[in-house]
Every structure is written in structure tokens, then in C-alpha cells.
C-alpha atoms as a PDB file:
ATOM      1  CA  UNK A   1     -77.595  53.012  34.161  1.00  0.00           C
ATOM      2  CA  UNK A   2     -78.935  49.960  32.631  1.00  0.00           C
ATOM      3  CA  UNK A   3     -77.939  51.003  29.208  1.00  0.00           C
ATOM      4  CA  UNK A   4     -74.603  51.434  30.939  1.00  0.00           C
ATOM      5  CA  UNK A   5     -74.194  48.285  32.280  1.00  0.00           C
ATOM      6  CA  UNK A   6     -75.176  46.328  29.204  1.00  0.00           C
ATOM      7  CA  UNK A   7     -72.800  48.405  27.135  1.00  0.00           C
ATOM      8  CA  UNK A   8     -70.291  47.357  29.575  1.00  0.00           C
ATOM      9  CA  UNK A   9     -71.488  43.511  28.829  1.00  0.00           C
ATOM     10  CA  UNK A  10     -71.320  44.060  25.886  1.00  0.00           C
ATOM     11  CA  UNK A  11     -67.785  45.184  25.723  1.00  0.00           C
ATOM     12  CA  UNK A  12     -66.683  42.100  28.172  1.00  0.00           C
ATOM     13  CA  UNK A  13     -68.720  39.817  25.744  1.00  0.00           C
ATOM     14  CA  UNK A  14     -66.545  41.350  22.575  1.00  0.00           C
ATOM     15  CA  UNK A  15     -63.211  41.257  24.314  1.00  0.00           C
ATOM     16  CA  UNK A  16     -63.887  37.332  25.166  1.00  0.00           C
ATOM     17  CA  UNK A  17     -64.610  36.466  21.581  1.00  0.00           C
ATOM     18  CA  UNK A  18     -61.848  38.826  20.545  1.00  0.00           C
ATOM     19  CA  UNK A  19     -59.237  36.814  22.518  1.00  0.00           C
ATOM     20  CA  UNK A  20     -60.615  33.563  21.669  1.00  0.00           C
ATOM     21  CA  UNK A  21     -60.742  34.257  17.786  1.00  0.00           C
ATOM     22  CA  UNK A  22     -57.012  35.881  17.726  1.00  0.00           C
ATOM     23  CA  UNK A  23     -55.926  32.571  20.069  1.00  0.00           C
ATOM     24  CA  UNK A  24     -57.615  30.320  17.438  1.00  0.00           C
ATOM     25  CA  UNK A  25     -55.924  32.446  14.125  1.00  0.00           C
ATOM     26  CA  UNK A  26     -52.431  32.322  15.681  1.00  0.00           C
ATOM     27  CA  UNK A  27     -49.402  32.954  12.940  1.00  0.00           C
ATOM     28  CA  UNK A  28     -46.300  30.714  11.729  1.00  0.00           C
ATOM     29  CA  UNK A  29     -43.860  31.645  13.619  1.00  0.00           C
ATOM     30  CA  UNK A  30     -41.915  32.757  11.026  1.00  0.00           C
ATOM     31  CA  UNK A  31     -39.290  35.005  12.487  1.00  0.00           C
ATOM     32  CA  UNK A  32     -37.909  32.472  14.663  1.00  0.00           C
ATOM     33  CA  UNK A  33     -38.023  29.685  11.656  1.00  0.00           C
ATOM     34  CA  UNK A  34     -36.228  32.481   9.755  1.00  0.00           C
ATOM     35  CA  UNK A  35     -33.346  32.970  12.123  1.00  0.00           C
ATOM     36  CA  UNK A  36     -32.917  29.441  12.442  1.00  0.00           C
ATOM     37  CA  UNK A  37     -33.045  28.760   8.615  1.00  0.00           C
ATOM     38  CA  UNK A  38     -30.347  31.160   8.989  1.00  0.00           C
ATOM     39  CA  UNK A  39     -27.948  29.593  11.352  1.00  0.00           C
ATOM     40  CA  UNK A  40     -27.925  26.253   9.907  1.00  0.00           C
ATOM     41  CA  UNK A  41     -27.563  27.443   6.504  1.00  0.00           C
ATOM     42  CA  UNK A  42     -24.403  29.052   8.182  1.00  0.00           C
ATOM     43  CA  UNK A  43     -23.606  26.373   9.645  1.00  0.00           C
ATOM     44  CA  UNK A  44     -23.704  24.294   7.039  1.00  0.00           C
ATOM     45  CA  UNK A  45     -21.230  26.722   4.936  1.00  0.00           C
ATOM     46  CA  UNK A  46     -18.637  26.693   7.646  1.00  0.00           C
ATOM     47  CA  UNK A  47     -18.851  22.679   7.635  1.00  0.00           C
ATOM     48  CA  UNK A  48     -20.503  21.705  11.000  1.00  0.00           C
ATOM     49  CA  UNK A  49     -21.576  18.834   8.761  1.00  0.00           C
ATOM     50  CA  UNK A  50     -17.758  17.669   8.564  1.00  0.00           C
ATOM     51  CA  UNK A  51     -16.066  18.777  12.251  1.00  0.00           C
ATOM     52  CA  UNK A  52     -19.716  18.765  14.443  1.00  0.00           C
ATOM     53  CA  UNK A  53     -21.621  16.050  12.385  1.00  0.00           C
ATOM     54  CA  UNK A  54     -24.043  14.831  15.496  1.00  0.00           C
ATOM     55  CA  UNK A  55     -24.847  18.146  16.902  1.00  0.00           C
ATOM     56  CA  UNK A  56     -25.340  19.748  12.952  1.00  0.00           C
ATOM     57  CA  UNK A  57     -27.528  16.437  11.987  1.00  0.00           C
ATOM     58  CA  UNK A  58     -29.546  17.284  15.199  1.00  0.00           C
ATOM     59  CA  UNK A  59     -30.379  20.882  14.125  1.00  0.00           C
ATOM     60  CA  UNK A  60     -31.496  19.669  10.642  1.00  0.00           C
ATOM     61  CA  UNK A  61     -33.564  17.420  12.084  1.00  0.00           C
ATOM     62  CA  UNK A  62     -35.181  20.052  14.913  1.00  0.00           C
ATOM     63  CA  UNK A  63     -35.768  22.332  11.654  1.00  0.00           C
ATOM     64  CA  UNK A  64     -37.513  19.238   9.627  1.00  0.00           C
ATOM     65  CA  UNK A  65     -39.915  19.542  12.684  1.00  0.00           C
ATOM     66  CA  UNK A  66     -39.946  22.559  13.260  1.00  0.00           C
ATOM     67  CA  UNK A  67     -41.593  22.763   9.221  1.00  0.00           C
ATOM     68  CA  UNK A  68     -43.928  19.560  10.338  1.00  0.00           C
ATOM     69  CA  UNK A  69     -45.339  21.487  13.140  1.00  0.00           C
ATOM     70  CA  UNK A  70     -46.036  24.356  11.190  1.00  0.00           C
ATOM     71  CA  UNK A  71     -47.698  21.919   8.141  1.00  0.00           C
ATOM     72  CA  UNK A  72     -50.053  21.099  11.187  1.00  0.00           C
ATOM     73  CA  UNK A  73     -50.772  24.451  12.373  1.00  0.00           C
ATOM     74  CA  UNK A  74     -49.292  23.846  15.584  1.00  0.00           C
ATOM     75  CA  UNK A  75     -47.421  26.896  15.688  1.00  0.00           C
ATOM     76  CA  UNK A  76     -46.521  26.822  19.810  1.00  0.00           C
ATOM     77  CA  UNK A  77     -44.542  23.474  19.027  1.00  0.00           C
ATOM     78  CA  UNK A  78     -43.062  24.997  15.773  1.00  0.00           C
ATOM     79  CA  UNK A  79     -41.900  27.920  17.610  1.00  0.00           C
ATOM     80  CA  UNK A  80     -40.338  26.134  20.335  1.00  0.00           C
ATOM     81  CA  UNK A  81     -38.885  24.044  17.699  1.00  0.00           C
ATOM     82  CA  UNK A  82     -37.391  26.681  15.808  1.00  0.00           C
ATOM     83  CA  UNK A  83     -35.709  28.390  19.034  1.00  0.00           C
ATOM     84  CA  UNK A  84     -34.144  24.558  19.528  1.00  0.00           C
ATOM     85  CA  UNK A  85     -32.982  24.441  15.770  1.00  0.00           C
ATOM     86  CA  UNK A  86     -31.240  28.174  15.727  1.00  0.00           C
ATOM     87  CA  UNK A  87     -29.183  26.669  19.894  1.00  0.00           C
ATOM     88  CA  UNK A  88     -27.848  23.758  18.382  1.00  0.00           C
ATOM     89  CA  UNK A  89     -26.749  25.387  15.012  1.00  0.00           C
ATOM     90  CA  UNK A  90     -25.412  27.838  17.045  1.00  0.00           C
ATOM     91  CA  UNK A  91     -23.574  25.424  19.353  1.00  0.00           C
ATOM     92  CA  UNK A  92     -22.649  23.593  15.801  1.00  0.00           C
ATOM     93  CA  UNK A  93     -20.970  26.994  14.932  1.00  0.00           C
ATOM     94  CA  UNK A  94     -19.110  27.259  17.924  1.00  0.00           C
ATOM     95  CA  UNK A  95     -17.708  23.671  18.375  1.00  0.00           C
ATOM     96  CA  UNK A  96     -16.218  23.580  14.352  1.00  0.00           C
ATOM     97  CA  UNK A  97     -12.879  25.514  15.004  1.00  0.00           C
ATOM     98  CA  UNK A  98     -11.724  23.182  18.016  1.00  0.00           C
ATOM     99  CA  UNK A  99     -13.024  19.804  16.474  1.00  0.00           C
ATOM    100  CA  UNK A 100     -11.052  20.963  13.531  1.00  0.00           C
ATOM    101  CA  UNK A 101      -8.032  21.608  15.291  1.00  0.00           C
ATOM    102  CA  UNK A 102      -8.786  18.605  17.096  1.00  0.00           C
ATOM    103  CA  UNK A 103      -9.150  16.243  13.752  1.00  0.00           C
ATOM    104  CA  UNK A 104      -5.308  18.230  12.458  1.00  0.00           C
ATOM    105  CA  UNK A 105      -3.655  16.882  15.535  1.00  0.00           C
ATOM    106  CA  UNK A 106      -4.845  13.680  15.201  1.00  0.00           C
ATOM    107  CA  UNK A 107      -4.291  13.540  11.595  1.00  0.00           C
ATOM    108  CA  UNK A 108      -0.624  14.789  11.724  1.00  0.00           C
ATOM    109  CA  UNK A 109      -0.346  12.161  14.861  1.00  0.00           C
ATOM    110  CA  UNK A 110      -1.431   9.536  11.632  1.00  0.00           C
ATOM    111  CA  UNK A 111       0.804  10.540   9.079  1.00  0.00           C
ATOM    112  CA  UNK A 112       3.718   9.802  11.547  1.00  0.00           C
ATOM    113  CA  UNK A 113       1.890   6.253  12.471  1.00  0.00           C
ATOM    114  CA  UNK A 114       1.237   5.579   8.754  1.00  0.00           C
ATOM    115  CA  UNK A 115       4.623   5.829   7.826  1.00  0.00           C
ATOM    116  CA  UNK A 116       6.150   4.032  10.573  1.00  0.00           C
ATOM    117  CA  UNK A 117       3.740   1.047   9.174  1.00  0.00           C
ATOM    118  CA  UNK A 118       4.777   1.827   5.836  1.00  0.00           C
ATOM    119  CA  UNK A 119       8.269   1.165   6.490  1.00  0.00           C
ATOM    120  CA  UNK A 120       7.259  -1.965   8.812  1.00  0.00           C
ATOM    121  CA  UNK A 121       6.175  -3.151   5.686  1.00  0.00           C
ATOM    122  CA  UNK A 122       8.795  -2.519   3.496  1.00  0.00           C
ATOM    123  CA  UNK A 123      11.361  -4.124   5.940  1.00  0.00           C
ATOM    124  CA  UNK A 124       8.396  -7.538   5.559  1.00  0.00           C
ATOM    125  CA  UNK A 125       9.043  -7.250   1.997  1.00  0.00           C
ATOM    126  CA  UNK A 126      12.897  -7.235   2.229  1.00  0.00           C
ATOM    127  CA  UNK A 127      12.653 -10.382   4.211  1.00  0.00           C
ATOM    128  CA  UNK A 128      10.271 -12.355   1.842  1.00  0.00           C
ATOM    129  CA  UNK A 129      13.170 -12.899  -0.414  1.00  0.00           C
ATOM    130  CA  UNK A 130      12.238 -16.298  -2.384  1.00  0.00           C
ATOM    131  CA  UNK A 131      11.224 -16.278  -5.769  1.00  0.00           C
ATOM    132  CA  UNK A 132       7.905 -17.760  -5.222  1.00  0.00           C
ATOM    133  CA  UNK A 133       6.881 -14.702  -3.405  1.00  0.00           C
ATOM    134  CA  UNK A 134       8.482 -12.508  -5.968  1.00  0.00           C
ATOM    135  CA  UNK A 135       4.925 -11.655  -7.548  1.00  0.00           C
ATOM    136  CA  UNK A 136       3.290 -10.986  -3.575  1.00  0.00           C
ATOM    137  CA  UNK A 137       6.075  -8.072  -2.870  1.00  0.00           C
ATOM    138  CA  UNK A 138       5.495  -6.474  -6.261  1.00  0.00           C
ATOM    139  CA  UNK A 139       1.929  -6.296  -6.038  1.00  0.00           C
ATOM    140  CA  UNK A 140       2.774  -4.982  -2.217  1.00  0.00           C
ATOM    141  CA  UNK A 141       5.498  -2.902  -3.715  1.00  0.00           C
ATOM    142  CA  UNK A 142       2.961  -1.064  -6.063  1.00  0.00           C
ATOM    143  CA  UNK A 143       0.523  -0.366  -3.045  1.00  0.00           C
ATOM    144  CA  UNK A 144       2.863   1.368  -1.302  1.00  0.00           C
ATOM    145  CA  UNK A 145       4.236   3.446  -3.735  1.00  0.00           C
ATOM    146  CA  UNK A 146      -0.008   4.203  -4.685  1.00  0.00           C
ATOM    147  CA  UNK A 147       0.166   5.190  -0.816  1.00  0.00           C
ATOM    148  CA  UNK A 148       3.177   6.943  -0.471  1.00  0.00           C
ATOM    149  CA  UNK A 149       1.752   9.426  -2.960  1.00  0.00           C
ATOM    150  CA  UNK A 150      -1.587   9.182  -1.302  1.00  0.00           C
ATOM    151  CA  UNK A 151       0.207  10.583   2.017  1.00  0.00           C
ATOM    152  CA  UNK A 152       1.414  13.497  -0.298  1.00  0.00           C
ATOM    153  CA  UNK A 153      -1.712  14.379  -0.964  1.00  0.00           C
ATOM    154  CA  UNK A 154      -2.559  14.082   2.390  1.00  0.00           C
ATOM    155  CA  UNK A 155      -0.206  16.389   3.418  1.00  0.00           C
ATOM    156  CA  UNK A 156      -1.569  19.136   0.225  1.00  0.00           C
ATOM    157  CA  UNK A 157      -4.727  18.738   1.650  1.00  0.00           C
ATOM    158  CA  UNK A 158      -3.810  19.916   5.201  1.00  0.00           C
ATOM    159  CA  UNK A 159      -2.001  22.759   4.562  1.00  0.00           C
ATOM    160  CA  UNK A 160      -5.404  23.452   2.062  1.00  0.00           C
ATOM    161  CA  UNK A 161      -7.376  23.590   5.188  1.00  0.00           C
ATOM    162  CA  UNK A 162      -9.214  20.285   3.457  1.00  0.00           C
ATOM    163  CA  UNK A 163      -8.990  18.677   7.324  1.00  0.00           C
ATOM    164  CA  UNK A 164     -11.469  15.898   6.971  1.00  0.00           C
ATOM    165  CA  UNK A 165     -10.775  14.909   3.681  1.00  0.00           C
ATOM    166  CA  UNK A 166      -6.966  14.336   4.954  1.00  0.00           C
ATOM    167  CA  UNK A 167      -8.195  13.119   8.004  1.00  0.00           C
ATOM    168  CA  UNK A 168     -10.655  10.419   5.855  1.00  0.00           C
ATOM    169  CA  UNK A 169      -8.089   9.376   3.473  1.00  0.00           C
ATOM    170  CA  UNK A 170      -5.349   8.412   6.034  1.00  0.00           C
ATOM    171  CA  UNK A 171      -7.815   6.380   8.196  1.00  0.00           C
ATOM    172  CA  UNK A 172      -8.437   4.217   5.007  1.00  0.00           C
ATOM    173  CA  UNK A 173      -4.975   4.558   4.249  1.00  0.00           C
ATOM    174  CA  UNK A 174      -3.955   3.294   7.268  1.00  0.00           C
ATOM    175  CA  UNK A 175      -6.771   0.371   7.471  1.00  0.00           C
ATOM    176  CA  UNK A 176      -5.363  -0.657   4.104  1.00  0.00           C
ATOM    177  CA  UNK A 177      -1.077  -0.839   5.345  1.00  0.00           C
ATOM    178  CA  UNK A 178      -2.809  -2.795   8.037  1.00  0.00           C
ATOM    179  CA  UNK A 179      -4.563  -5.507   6.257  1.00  0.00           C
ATOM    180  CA  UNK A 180      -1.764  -5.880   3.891  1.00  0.00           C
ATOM    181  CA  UNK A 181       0.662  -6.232   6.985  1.00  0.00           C
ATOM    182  CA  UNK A 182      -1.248  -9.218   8.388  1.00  0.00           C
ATOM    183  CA  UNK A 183      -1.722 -10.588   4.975  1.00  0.00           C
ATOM    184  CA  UNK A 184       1.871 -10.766   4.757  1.00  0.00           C
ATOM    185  CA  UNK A 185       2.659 -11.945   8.000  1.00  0.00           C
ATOM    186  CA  UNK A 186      -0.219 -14.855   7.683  1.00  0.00           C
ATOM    187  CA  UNK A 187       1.751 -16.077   4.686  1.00  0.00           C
ATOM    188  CA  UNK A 188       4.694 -15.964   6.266  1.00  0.00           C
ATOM    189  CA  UNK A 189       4.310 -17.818   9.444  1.00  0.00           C
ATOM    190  CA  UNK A 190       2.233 -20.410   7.061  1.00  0.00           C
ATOM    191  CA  UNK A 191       5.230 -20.583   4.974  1.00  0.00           C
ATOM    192  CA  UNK A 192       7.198 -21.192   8.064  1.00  0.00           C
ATOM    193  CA  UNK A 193       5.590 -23.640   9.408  1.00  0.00           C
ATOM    194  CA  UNK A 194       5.848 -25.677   6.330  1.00  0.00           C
ATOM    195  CA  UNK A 195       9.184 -26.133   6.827  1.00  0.00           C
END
């Protein structure tokens, strides 16, 4: 019975050390870094990094972690990590479609705005009739017809599915009709008041 009982000991004693060596040995978590490799990579090809730029950047970031925790063997925090990285790519994934759809309307709202401004400032250019400004409403003249075939390809690059390039492209285009609009209509209240 003796023998018995310190077999049993000894069987308790192996199981503790067992547990505590395995506990201390733990593994990467590498399925679950895997999977969320995956998913951003995914992401990434169906351009969260253009439509869902905050929550995309986010995953990136989580996976960066995710790779630190597992450079200090602190695979608990790596796995949670991971898990985190492969939600928000996933939510990345899902949110692309309607934020492109989104960006379309908006841009096709900003082709209509950019050419009301463009023809606000041709009718600016029709009244600056003097010969001194003569050189001003060529060099304006030039701009606009560099942005009237910028909205073309504007326009290409929509129906190409090429949303946030378009989208890009007219908010500069439009920032640019804009500062050339007050330019203009600086110089010509200044040239106003001088008389």
C-alpha cells in the first residue's frame, strides 16, 4: 500500500511538472497570425487602403504587434492580437463596397460643382476685358482648358472603377478653380477701387 501511494505521488508530482513545463514551452500562435496575414493581405488587394483607410491602417498596425508580441515570446498577447488583426480586416472588407459607392456619389456630385465653377470663371474672364489683363485671362484661359481635360479623365476613370483616383483628382481640381476664382476676383475689386 505504501508502494501504492508513493506511485500515486509520484504520478501527481509528474503531472505538476508536466503542466508547468508545457505552460512555460507554449507555441506562436501561428494559425491565428496566419488567418489574419490572410485577411489583410485580402484586404489590401480589394483596396481597404483607398475606401476604409482608418480601419485598414488599424489592422496593419494590430498585425505589426501582433509580430512584436511573438518576437517577445508573449504568445497569449500575440494571439489575442492576431484574432483583433483578422476583425478589423474583416470589418475593412466589409465596409469597401459602400465607402466606394459612397466616394462615386460624391464624386459625380463634384464634377457637376466643378463645372459650374468652371464656367463661373469663364464668365470672370469675359468681364476682365482691358488689355492690361489680356496676359491674366490667357494664363487663366490655359488652366481651364488643362482642367477641362482633367475632368475627362475624371470621368474615364469612373467608369474604370479607378474611384479614388477620380475622387483625388477633382478635389485638387476643384481647390485649384477655387484659388484662381479669388485670385481673379482680388484683382478685380483692387482694380475697381482704383478708379
Amino acid at each position: 500500500m505504501l508502494k501504492r501511494v508513493e506511485h500515486v505521488r509520484l504520478l501527481v508530482w509528474f503531472a505538476v511538472l508536466s503542466f508547468v513545463f508545457l505552460s512555460g514551452c507554449a507555441k506562436p500562435p501561428a494559425k491565428e497570425i496566419e488567418s489574419a496575414e490572410k485577411a489583410v493581405a485580402e484586404a489590401k488587394l480589394k483596396e481597404a487602403d483607398l475606401y476604409v483607410m482608418d480601419v485598414f491602417s488599424k489592422a496593419e498596425e494590430t498585425l505589426k504587434k501582433t509580430k512584436g508580441y511573438v518576437a517577445e515570446k508573449k504568445y497569449k498577447e500575440a494571439k489575442s492580437s492576431a484574432e483583433e488583426a483578422l476583425d478589423l480586416a474583416q470589418k475593412a472588407i466589409a465596409m469597401i463596397e459602400p465607402n466606394k459607392a459612397k466616394m462615386k456619389t460624391q464624386a459625380e456630385q463634384l464634377i457637376v460643382d466643378v463645372q459650374n465653377s468652371l464656367g463661373e470663371l469663364k464668365s470672370s474672364i469675359v468681364k476682365a476685358r482691358k488689355k492690361k489683363d489680356q496676359a491674366d485671362r490667357e494664363k487663366v484661359q490655359g488652366a481651364i482648358g488643362g482642367w477641362e481635360i482633367d475632368l475627362v479623365s475624371v470621368q474615364e476613370q469612373l467608369q474604370a472603377g479607378k474611384i479614388r483616383q477620380a475622387y483625388d483628382l477633382l478635389v485638387s481640381l476643384q481647390e485649384q478653380i477655387k484659388t484662381h476664382k479669388e485670385g481673379m476676383a482680388a484683382a478685380m475689386d483692387s482694380k475697381a477701387e482704383k478708379k
